[in-house]
Protein backbone atom coordinates (compact mmCIF):
# COMPACT_ATOMS: atom_id res chain seq x y z
CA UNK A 1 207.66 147.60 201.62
CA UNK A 2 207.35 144.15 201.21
CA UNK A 3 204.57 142.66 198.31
CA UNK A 4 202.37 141.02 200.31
CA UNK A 5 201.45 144.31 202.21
CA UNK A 6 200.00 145.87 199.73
CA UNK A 7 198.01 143.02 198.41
CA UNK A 8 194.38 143.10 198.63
CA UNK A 9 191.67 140.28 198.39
CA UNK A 10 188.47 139.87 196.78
CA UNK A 11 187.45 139.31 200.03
CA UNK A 12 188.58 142.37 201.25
CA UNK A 13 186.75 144.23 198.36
CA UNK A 14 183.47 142.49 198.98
CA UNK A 15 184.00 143.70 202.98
CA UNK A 16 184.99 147.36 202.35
CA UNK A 17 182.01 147.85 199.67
CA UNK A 18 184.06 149.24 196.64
CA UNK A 19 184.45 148.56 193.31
CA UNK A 20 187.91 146.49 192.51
CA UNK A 21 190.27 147.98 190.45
CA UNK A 22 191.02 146.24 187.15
CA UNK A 23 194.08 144.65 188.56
CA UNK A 24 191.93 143.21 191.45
CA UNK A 25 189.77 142.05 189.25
CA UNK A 26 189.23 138.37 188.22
CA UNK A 27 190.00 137.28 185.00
CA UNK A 28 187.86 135.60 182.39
CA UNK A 29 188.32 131.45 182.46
CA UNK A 30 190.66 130.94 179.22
CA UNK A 31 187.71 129.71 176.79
CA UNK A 32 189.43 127.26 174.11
CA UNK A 33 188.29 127.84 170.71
CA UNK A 34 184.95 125.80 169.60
CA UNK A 35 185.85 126.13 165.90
CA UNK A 36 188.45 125.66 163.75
CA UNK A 37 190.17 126.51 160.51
CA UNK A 38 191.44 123.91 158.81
CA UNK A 39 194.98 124.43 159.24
CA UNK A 40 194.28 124.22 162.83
CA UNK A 41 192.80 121.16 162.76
CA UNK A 42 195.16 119.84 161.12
CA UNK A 43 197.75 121.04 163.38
CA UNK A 44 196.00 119.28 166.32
CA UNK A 45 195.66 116.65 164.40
CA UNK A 46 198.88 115.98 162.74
CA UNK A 47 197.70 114.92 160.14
CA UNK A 48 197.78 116.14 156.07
CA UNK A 49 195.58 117.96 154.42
CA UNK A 50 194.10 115.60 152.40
CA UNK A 51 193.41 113.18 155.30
CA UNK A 52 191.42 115.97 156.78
CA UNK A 53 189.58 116.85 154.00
CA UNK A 54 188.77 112.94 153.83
CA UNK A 55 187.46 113.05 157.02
CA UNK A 56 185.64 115.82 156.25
CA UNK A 57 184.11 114.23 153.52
CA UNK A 58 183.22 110.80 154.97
CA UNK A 59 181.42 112.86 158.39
CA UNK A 60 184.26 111.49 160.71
CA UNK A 61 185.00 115.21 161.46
CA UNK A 62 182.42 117.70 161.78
CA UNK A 63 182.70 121.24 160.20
CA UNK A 64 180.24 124.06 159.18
CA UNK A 65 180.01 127.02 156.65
CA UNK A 66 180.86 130.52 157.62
CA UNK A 67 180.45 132.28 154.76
CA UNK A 68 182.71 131.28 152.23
CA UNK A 69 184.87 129.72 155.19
CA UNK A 70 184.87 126.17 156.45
CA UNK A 71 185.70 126.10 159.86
CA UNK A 72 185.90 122.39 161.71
CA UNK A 73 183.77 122.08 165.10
CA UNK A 74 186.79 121.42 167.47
CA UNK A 75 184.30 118.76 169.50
CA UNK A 76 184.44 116.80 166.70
CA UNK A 77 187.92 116.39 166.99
CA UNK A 78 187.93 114.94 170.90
CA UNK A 79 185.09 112.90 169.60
CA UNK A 80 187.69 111.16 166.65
CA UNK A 81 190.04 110.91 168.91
CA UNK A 82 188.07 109.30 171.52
CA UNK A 83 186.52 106.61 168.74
CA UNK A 84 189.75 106.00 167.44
CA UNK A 85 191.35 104.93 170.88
CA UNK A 86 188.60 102.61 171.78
CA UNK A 87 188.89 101.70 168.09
CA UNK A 88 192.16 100.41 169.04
C-alpha cells in the first residue's frame, strides 16, 4: 500500500463530518518565548553577563519581576538590536 493512499485531508474531514484524529489534527503555530532568563538573553545576545546586566540597568533592555526571578522581555531584545543597526 503505498503512503499517499491512506492519507486523509482536513478537507476530507470537514466533508465526511467527523472528528479528526489527533494525527490529523493541526498543530499549534510554534509560539517563541516572550520572556527570558537571563542566561538566555545572553545567549541571544552574545554578550557577558555584566554587559547585560548594564543594559539592564541603563533601560536599554527591558525585563520584569517574577517573583524572586528576573526574566528579560525578549521584544526588548529585537528592539536593541534594531536601534543598534540604525545606530550604525
Amino acid at each position: 500500500m503505498h503512503s499517499h493512499c491512506s492519507r486523509s485531508t482536513a478537507s476530507s474531514t470537514k466533508a465526511e463530518g467527523r472528528v479528526p484524529a489527533p494525527s490529523e489534527a493541526h498543530t499549534p503555530p510554534q509560539v517563541a518565548a516572550l520572556l527570558l532568563t537571563p542566561a538566555e538573553a545572553q545567549v541571544v545576545l552574545r554578550i557577558g553577563k555584566t554587559s547585560l546586566f548594564t543594559m539592564l540597568k541603563s533601560g536599554e533592555i527591558r525585563s520584569i519581576k517574577l517573583g524572586r526571578s528576573r526574566r528579560i522581555v525578549a521584544a526588548s531584545l529585537y528592539e536593541l538590536v534594531a536601534r543598534m543597526a540604525d545606530a550604525g
